[in-house]
C-alpha atoms as a PDB file:
ATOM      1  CA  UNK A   1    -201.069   4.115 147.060  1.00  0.00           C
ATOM      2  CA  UNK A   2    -197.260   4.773 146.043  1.00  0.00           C
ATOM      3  CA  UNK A   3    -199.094   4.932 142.286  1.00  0.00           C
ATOM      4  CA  UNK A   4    -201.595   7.154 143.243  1.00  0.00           C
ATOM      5  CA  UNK A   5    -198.873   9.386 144.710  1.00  0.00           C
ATOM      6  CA  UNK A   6    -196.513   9.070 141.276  1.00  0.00           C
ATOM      7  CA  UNK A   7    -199.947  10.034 139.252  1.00  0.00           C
ATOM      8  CA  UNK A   8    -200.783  13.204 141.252  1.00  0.00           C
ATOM      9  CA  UNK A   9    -197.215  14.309 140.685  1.00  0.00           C
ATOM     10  CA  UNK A  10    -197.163  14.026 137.126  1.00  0.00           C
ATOM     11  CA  UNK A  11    -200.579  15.440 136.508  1.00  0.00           C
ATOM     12  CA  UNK A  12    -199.171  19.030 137.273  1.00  0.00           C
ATOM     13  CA  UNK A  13    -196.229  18.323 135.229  1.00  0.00           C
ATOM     14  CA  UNK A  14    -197.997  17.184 132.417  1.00  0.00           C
ATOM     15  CA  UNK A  15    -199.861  20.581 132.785  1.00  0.00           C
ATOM     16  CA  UNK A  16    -196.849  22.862 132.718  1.00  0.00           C
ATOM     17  CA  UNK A  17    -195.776  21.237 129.668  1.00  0.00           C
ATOM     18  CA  UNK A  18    -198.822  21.920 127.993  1.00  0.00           C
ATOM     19  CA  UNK A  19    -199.262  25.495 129.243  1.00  0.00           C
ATOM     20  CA  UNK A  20    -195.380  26.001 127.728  1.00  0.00           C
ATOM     21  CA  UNK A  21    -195.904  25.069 124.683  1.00  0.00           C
ATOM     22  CA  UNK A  22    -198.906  26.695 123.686  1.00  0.00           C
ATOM     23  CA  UNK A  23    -197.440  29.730 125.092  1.00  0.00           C
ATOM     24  CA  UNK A  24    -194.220  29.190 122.807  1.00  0.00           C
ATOM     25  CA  UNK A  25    -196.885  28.928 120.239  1.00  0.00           C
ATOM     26  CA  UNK A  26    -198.246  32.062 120.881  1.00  0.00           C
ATOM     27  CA  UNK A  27    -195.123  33.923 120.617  1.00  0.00           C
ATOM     28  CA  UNK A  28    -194.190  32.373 117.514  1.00  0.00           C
ATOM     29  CA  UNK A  29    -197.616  33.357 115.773  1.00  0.00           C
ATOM     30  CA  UNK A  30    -196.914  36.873 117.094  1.00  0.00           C
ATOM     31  CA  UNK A  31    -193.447  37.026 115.860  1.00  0.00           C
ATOM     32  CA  UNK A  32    -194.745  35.666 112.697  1.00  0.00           C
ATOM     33  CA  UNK A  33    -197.286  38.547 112.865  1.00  0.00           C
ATOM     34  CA  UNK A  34    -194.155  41.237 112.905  1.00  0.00           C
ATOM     35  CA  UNK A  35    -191.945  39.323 110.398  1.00  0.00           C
ATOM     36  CA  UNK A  36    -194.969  39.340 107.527  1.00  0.00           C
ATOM     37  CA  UNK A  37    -195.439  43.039 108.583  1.00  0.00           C
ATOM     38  CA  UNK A  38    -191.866  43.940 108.559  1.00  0.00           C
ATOM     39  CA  UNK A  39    -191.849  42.216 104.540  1.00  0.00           C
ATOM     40  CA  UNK A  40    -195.250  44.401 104.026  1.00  0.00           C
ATOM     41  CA  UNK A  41    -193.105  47.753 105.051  1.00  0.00           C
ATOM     42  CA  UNK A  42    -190.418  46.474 102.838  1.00  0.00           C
ATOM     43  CA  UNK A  43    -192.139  46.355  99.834  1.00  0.00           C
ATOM     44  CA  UNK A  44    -194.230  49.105 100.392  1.00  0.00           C
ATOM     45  CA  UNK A  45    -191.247  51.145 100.391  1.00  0.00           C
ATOM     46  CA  UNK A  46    -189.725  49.686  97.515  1.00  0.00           C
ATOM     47  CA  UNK A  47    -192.649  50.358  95.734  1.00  0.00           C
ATOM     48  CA  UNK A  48    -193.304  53.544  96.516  1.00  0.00           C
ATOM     49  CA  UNK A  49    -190.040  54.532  96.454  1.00  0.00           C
ATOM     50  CA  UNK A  50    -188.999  52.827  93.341  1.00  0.00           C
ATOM     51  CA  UNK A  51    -185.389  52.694  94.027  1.00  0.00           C
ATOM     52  CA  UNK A  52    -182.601  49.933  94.655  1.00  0.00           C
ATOM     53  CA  UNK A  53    -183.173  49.829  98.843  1.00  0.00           C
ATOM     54  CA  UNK A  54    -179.833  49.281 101.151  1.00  0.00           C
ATOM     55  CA  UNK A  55    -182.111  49.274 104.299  1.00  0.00           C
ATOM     56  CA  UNK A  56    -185.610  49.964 105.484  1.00  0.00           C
ATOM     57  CA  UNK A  57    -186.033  50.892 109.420  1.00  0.00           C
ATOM     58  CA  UNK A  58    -189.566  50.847 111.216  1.00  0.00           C
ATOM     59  CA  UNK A  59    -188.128  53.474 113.950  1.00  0.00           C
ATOM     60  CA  UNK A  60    -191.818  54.236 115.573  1.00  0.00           C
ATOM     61  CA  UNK A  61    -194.983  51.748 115.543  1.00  0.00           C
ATOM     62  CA  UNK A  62    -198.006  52.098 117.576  1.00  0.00           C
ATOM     63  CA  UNK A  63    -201.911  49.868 116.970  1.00  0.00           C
ATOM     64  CA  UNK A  64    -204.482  52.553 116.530  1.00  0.00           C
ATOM     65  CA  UNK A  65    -208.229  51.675 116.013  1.00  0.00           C
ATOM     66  CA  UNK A  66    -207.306  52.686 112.787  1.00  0.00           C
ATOM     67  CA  UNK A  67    -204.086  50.237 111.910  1.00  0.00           C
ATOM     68  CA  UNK A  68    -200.792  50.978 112.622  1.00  0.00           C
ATOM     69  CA  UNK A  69    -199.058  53.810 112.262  1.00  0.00           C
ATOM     70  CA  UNK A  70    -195.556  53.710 111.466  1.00  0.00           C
ATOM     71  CA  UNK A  71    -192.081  56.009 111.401  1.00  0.00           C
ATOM     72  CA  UNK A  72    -189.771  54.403 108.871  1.00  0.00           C
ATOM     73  CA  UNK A  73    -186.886  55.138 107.767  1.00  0.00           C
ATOM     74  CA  UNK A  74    -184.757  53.978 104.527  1.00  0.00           C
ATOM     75  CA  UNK A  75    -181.721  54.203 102.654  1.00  0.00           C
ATOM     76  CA  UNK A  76    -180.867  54.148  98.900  1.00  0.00           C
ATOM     77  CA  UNK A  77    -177.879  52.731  97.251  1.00  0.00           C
ATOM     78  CA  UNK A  78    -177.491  56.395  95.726  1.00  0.00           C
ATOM     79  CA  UNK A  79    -177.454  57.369  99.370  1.00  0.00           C
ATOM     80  CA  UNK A  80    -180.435  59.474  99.813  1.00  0.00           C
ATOM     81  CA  UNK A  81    -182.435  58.493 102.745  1.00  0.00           C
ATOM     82  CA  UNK A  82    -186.167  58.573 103.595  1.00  0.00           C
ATOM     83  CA  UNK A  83    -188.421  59.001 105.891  1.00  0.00           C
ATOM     84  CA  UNK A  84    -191.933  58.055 105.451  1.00  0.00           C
ATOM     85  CA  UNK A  85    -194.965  57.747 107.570  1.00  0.00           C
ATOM     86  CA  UNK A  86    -197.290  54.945 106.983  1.00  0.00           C
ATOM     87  CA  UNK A  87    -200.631  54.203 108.307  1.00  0.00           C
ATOM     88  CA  UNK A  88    -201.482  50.650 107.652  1.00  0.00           C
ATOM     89  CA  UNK A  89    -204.759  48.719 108.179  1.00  0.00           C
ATOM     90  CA  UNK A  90    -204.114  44.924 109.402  1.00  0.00           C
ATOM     91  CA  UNK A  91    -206.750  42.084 109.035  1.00  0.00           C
ATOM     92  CA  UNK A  92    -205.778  38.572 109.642  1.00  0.00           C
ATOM     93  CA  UNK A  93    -201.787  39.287 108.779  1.00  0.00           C
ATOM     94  CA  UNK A  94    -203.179  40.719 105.664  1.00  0.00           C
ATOM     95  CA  UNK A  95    -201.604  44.524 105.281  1.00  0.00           C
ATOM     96  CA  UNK A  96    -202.903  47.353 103.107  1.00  0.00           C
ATOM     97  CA  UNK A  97    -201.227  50.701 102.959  1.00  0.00           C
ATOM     98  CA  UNK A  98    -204.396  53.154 104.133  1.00  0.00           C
ATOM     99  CA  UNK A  99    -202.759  56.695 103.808  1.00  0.00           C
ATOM    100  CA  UNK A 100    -198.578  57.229 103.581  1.00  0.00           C
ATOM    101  CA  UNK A 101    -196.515  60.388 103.006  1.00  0.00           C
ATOM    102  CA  UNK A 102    -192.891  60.271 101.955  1.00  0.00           C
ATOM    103  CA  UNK A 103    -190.063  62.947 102.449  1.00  0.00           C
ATOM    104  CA  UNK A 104    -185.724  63.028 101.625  1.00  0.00           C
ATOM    105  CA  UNK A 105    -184.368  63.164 104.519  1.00  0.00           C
ATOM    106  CA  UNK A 106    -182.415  66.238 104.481  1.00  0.00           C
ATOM    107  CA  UNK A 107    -178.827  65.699 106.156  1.00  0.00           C
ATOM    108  CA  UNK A 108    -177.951  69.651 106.187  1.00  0.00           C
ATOM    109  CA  UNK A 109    -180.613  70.736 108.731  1.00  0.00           C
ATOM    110  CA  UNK A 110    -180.593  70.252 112.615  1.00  0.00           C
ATOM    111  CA  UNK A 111    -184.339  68.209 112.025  1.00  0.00           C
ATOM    112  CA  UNK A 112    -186.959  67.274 109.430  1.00  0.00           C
ATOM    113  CA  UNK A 113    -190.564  67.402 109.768  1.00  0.00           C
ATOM    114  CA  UNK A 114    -192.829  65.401 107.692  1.00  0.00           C
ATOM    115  CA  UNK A 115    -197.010  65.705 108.551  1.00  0.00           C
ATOM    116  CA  UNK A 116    -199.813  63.390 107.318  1.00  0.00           C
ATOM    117  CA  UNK A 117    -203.331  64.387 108.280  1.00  0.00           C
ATOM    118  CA  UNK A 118    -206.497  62.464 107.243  1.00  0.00           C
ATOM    119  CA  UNK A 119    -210.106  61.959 107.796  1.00  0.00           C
ATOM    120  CA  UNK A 120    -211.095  57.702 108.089  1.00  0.00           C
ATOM    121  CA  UNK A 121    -214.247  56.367 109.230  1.00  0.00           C
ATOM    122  CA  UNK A 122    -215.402  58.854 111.885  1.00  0.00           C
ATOM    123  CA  UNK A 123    -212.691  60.017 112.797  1.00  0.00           C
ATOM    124  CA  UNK A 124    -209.200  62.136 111.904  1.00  0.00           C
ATOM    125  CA  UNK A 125    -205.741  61.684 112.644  1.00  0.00           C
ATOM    126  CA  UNK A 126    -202.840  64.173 112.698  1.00  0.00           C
ATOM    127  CA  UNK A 127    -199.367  62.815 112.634  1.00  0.00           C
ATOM    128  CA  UNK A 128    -196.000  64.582 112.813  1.00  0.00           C
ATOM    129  CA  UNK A 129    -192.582  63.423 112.922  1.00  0.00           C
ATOM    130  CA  UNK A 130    -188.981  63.717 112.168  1.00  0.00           C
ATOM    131  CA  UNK A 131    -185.371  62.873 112.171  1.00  0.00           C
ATOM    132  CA  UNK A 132    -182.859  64.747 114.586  1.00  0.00           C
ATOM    133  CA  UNK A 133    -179.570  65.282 112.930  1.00  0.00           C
ATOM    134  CA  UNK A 134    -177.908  67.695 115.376  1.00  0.00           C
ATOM    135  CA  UNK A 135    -176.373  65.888 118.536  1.00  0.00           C
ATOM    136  CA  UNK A 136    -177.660  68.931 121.024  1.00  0.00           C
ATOM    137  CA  UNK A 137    -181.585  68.460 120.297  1.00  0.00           C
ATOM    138  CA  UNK A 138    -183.305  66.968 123.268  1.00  0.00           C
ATOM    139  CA  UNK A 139    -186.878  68.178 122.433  1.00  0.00           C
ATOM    140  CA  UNK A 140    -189.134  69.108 120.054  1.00  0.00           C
ATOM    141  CA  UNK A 141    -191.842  71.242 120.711  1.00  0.00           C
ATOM    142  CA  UNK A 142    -194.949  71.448 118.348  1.00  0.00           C
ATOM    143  CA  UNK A 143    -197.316  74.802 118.634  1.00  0.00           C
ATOM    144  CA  UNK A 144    -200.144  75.027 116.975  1.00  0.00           C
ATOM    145  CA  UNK A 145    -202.436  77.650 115.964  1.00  0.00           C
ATOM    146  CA  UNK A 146    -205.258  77.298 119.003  1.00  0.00           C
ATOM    147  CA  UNK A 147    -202.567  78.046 121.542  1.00  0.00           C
ATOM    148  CA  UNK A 148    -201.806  73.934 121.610  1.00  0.00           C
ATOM    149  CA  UNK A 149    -197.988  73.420 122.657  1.00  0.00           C
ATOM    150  CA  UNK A 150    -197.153  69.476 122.539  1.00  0.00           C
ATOM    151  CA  UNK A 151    -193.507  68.370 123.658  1.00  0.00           C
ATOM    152  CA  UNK A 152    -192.135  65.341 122.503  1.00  0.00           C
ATOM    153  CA  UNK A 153    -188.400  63.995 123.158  1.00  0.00           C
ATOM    154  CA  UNK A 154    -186.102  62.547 121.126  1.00  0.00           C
ATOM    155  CA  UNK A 155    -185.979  58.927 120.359  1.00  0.00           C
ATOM    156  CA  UNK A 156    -183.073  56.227 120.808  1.00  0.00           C
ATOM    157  CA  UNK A 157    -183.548  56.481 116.990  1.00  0.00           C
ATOM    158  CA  UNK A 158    -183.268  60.041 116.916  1.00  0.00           C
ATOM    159  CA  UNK A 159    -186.606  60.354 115.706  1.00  0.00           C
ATOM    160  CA  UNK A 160    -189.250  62.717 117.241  1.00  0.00           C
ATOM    161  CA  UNK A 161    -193.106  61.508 116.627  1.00  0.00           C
ATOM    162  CA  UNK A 162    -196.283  63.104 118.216  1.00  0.00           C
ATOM    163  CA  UNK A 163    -200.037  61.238 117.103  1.00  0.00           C
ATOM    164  CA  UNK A 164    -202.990  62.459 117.377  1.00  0.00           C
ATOM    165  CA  UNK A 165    -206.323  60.577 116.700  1.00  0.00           C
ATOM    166  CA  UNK A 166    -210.053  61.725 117.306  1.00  0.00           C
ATOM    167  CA  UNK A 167    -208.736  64.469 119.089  1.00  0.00           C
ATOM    168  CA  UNK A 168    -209.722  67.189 117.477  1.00  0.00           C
ATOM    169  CA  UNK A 169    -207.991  69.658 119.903  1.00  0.00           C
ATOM    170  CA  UNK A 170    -204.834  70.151 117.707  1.00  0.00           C
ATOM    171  CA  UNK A 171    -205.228  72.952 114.438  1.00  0.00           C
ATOM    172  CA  UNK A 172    -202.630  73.741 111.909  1.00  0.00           C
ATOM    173  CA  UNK A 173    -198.738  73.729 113.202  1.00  0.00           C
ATOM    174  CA  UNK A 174    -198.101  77.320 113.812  1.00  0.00           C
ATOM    175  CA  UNK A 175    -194.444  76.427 114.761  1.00  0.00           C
ATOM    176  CA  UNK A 176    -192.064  74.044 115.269  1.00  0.00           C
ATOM    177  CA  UNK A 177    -188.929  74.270 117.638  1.00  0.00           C
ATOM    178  CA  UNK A 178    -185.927  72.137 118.546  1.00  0.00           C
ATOM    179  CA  UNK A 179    -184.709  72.737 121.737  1.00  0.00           C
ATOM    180  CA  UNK A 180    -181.361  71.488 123.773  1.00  0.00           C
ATOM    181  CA  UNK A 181    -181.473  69.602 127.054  1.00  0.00           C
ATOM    182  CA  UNK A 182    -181.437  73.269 128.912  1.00  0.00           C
ATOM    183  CA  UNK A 183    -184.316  74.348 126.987  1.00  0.00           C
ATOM    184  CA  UNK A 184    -182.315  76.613 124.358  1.00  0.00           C
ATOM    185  CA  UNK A 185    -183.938  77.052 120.569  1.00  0.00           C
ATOM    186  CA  UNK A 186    -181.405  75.271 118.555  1.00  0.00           C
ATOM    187  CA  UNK A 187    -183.441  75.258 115.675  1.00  0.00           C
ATOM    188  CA  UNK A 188    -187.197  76.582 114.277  1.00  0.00           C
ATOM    189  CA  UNK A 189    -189.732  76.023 111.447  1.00  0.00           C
END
């Protein structure tokens, strides 16, 4: 009896061990996951950059049906900075660089705005995004030609991002305004 007892206890133990450690597996195959795509968005931008890199940022990511679609951001020894945006198509941790679009980040303005559009498989995306360089934008408010007003806030990276895919409801930007936390125009494109 006083064995039967000692074996019922450890059975659930035994269990929880198990469960833990397949569940520490499963992080470490997802952090693995990040780390090989983290390298991918390394090179990438070396490559397509074809400078001497100090530092490449992945500020925005978000899994589409699509890929991923990514903000980055990355500095040159020759200081010059980047922003780029980077849809990328995964399979089995292996990463391939689907459509990208590359801007200089320029310092002197209040923000940047940097577009990539595209048609894949049956569908079409419309990305737009930026870096906030003035301290007093909040907001940044995207209008586009059908009447279309999107608002998106400012990041902790002091980025701005706004995706659209298969939703064919947005048309050309007819503006673009930066706006303070009371609403005022600081800035417009």
């Amino acid at each position: 009896m006083k064995h039967l007892i000692i074996l019922l206890m450890t059975i659930p133990l035994i269990l929880l061990l198990l469960v833990s450690c397949n569940q520490e597996k499963r992080d470490t195959q997802g952090e693995e996951t990040i780390s090989m795509y983290e390298k991918f968005v390394n090179q990438s931008m070396n490559s397509a950059l074809n400078g001497s890199i100090k530092k490449v940022k992945i500020t925005y990511s978000k899994s589409t049906e699509y890929g991923i679609i990514s903000h980055v951001i990355t500095s040159m020894e020759s200081d010059k900075s980047y922003e780029s945006i980077l849809l990328i198509k995964e399979n089995k941790n292996v990463f391939e660089i689907v459509d990208d679009a590359h801007n200089i980040i320029d310092k002197t303005t209040p923000f940047t705005h940097l577009e990539m559009t595209g048609v894949i498989k049956d569908g079409a995306y419309h990305i737009v995004s930026g870096v906030i360089n003035d301290k007093n934008i909040d907001k940044v408010e995207i209008s586009f030609l059908n009447g279309l007003l999107i608002e998106t806030h400012k990041s902790n990276e002091n980025t701005y991002e706004y995706v659209n895919i298969n939703n064919t409801n947005d048309s050309g930007i007819q503006s673009i305004k930066a706006l303070s936390s009371s609403g005022d125009i600081v800035y417009q494109y």
